[in-house]
C-alpha atoms as a PDB file:
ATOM      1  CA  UNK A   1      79.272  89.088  84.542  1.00  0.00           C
ATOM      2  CA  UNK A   2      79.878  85.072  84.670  1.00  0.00           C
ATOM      3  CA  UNK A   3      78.639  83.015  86.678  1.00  0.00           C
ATOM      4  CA  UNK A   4      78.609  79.055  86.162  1.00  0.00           C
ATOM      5  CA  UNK A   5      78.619  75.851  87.795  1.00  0.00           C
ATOM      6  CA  UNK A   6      79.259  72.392  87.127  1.00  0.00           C
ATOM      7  CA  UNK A   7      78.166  69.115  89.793  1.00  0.00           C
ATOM      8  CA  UNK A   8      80.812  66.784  87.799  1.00  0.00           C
ATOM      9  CA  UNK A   9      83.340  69.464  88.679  1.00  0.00           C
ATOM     10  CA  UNK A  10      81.884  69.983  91.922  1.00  0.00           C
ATOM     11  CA  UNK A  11      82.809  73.266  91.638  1.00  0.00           C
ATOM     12  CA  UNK A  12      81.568  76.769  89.865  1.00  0.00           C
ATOM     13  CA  UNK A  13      83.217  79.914  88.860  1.00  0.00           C
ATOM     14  CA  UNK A  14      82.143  83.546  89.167  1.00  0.00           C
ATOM     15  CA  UNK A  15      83.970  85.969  86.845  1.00  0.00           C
ATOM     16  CA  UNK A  16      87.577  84.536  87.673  1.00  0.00           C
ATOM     17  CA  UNK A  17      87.318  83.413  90.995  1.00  0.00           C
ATOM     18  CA  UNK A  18      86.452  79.465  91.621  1.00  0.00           C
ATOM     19  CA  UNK A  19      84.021  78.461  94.534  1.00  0.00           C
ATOM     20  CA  UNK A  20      83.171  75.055  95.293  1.00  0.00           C
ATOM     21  CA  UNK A  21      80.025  75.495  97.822  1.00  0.00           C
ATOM     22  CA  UNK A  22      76.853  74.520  95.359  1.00  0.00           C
ATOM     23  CA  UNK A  23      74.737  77.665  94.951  1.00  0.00           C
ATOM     24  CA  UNK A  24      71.543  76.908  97.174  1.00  0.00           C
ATOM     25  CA  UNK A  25      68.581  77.695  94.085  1.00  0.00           C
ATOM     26  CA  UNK A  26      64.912  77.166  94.529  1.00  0.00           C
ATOM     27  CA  UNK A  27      65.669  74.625  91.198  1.00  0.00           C
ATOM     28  CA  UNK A  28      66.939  71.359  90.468  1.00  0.00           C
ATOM     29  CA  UNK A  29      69.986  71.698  88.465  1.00  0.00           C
ATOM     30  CA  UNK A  30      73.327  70.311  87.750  1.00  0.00           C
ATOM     31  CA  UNK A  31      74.788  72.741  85.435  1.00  0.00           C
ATOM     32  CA  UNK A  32      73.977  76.329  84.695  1.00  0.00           C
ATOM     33  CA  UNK A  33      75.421  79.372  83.171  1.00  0.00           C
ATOM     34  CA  UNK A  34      74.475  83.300  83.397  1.00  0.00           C
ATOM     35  CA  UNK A  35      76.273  85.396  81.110  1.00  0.00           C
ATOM     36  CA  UNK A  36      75.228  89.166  80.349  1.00  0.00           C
ATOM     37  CA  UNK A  37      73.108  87.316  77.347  1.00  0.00           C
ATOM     38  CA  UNK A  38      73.294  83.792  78.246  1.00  0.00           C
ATOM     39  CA  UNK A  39      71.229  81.753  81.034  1.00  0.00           C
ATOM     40  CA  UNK A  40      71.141  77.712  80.460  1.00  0.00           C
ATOM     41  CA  UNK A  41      70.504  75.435  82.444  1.00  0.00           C
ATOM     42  CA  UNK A  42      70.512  71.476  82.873  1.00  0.00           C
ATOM     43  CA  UNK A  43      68.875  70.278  85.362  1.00  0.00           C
ATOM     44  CA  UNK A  44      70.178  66.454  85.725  1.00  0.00           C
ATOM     45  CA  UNK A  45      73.314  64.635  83.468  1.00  0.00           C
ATOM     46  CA  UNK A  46      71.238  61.512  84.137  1.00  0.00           C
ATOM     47  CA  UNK A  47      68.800  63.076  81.734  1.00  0.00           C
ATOM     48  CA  UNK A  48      70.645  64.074  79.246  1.00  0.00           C
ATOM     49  CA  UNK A  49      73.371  66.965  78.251  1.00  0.00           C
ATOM     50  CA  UNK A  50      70.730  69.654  76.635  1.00  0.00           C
ATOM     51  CA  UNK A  51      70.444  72.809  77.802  1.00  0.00           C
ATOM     52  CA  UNK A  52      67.204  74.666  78.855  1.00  0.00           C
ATOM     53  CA  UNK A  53      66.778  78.751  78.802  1.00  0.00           C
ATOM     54  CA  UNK A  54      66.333  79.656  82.350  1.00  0.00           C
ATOM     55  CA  UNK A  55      63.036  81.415  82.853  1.00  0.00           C
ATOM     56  CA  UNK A  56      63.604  85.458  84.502  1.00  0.00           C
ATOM     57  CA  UNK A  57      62.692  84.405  87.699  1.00  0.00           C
ATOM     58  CA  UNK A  58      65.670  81.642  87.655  1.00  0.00           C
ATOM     59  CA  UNK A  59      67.721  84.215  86.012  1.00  0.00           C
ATOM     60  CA  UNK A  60      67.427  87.117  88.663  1.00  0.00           C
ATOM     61  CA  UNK A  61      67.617  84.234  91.187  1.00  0.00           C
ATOM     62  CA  UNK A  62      71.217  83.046  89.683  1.00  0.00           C
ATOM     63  CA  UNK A  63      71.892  86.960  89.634  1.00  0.00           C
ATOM     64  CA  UNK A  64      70.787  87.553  92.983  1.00  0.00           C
ATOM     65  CA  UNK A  65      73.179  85.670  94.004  1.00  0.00           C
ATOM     66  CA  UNK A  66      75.847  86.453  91.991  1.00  0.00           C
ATOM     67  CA  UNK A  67      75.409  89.905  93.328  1.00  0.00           C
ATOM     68  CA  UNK A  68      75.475  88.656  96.868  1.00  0.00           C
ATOM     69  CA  UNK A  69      78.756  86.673  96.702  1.00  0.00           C
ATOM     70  CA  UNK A  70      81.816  88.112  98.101  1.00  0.00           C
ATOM     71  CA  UNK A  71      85.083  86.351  97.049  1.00  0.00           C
ATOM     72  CA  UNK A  72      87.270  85.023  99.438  1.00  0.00           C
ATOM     73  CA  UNK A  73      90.306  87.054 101.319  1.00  0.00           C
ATOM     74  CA  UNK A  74      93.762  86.374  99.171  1.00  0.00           C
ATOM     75  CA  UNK A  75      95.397  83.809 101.466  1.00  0.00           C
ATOM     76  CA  UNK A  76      98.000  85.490 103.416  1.00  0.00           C
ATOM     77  CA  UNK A  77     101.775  85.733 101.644  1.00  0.00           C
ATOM     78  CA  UNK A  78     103.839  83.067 103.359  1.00  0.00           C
ATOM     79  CA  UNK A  79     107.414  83.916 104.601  1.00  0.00           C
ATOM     80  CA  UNK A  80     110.342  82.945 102.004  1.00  0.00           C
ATOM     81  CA  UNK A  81     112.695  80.026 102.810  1.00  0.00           C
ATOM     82  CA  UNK A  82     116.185  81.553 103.979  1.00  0.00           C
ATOM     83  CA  UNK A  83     118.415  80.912 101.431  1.00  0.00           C
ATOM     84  CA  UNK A  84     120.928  78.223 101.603  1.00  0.00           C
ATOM     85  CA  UNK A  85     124.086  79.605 101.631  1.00  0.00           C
ATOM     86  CA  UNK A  86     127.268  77.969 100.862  1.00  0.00           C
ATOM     87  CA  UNK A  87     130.995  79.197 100.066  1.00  0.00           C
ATOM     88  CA  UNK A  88     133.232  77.286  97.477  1.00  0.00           C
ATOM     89  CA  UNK A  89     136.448  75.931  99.070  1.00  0.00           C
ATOM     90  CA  UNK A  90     138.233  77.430  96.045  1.00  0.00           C
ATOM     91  CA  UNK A  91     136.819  80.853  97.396  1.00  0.00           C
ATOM     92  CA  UNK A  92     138.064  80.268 100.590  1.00  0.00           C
ATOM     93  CA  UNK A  93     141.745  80.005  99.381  1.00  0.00           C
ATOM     94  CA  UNK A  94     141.661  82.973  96.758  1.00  0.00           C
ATOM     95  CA  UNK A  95     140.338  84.997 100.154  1.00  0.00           C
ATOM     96  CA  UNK A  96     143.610  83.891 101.898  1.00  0.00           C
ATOM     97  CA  UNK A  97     146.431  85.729 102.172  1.00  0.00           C
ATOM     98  CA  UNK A  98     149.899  83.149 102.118  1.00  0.00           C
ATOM     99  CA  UNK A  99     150.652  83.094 105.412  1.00  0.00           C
ATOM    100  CA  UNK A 100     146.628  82.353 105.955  1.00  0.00           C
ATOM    101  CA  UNK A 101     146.740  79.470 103.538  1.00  0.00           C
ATOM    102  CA  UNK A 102     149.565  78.224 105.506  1.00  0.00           C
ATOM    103  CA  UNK A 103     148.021  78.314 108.551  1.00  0.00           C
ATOM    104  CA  UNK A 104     145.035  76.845 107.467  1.00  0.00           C
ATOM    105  CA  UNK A 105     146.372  73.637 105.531  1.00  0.00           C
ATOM    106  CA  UNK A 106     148.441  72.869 108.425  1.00  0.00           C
ATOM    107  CA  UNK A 107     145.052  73.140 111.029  1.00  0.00           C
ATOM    108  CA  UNK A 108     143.333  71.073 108.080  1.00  0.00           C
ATOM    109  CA  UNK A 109     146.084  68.309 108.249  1.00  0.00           C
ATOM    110  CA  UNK A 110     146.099  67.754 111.782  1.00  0.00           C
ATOM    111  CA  UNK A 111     142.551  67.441 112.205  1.00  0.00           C
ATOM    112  CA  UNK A 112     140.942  64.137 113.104  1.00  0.00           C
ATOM    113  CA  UNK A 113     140.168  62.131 110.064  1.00  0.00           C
ATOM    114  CA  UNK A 114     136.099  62.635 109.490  1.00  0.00           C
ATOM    115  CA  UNK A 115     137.158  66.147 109.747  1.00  0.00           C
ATOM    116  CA  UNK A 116     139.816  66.019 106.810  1.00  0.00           C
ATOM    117  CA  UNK A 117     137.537  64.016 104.845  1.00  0.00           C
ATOM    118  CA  UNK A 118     134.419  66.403 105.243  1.00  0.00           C
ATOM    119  CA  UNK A 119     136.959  69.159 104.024  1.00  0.00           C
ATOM    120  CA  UNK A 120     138.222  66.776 101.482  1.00  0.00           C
ATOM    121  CA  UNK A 121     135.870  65.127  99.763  1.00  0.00           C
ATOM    122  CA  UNK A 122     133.375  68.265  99.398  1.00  0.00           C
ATOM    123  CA  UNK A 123     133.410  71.319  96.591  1.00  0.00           C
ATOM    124  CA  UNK A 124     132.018  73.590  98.968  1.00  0.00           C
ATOM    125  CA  UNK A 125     130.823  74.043 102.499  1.00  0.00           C
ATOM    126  CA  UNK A 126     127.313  74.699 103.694  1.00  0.00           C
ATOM    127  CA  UNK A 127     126.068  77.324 106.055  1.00  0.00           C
ATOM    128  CA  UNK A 128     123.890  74.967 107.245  1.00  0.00           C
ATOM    129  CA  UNK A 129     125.675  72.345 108.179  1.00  0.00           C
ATOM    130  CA  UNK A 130     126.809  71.031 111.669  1.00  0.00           C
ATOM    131  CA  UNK A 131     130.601  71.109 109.821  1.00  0.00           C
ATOM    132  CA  UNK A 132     130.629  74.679 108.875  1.00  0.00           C
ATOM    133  CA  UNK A 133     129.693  75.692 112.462  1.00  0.00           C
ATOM    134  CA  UNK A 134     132.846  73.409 113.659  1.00  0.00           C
ATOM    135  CA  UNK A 135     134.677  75.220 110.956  1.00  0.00           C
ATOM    136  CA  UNK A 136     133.848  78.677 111.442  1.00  0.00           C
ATOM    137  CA  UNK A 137     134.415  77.909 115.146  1.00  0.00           C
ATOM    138  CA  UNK A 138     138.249  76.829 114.652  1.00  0.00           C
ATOM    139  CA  UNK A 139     139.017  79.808 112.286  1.00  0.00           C
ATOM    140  CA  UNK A 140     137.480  82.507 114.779  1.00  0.00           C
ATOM    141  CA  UNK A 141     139.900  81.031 117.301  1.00  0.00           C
ATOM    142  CA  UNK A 142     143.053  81.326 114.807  1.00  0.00           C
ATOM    143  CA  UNK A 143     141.509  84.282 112.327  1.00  0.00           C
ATOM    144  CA  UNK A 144     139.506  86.319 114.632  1.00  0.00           C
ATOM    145  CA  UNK A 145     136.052  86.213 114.020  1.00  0.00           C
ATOM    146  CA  UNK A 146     135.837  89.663 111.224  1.00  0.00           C
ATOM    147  CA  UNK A 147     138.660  87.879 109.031  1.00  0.00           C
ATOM    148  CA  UNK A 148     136.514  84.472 109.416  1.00  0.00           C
ATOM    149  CA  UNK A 149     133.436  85.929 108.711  1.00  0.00           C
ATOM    150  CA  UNK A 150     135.486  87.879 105.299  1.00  0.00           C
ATOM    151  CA  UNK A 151     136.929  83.962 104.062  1.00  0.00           C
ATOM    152  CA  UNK A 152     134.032  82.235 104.675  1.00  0.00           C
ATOM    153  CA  UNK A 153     131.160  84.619 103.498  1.00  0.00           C
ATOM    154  CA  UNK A 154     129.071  82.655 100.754  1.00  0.00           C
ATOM    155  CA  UNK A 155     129.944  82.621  97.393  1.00  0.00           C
ATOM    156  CA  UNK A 156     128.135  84.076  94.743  1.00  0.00           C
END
C-alpha cells in the first residue's frame, strides 16, 4: 500500500495509479504519505518542509480512504490509422509484362501535361491521392480492373 499526495503537484498517487482530485481529510495538509510503515504529513509549504507523524486516527482516515478509492476505467483503445499505402513506380514496371509497358508509356505520353508531370516528377504513387484514383481509373479501362489492381498493389 501507497498512498501520497502533493498540492505543488496538484496531484497524488495511489499504488501506481495518479489521481488529481485532493483527498477530502478532516486535516489541514499539503503533503502526506501512508506507506505500510510510513505516515507523514505536512500540513502547509508556507510553514516549512518538515514532516509530522500522522496520529492513528489521521492514519486510518488516509487508509479509509485509500481503501475506498476505485481507480479509473482504462480509457477505451482507439482505432489505428489505416495505413498509407503507396506503390513504387519502379514496381509498377517490373509488374508489367512488354506489351503492358508499351501500352502504358504510350497512355502516359499522351496525357495532358499536369498528368505527365505528377507521373514524372514522383518516386511513387499514393493510395491516397486524388492522382492514383485518376490512375487506377485509366488502367481499369485499358488493364481490366484484376490486372490493375495486380500492378498497382502497394509495395512493400
Amino acid at each position: 500500500m501507497k498512498i501520497t499526495w502533493e498540492d505543488r503537484k496538484n496531484s497524488g498517487r495511489i499504488d501506481d495509479h495518479v489521481f488529481t482530485e485532493k483527498p477530502p481529510l478532516s486535516f489541514k495538509y499539503a503533503w502526506f504519505l501512508v506507506t505500510g510503515d510510513t505516515a507523514q504529513f505536512v500540513e502547509s509549504h508556507e510553514k516549512g518542509y518538515y514532516n509530522k507523524d500522522m496520529s492513528g486516527e489521521q492514519r486510518e482516515e488516509v487508509i479509509a480512504f485509500y481503501q475506498a478509492w476505485t481507480p479509473p476505467a482504462p480509457p477505451e483503445p482507439q482505432p489505428l490509422p489505416e495505413p498509407e499505402y503507396f506503390t513504387y513506380k519502379t514496381d509498377i514496371w517490373t509488374r508489367c509484362t512488354e506489351d503492358e509497358a508499351e501500352t502504358l508509356d504510350a497512355a502516359l505520353s499522351s496525357a495532358p501535361a499536369k498528368q505527365r508531370r505528377m507521373w514524372d516528377d514522383s518516386l511513387s504513387v499514393e493510395h491516397s491521392s486524388d492522382y492514383y484514383t485518376l490512375l487506377r481509373g485509366q488502367m481499369e479501362s485499358v488493364f481490366g480492373a484484376a490486372r490493375t489492381a495486380e500492378m498497382l498493389a502497394p509495395s512493400n
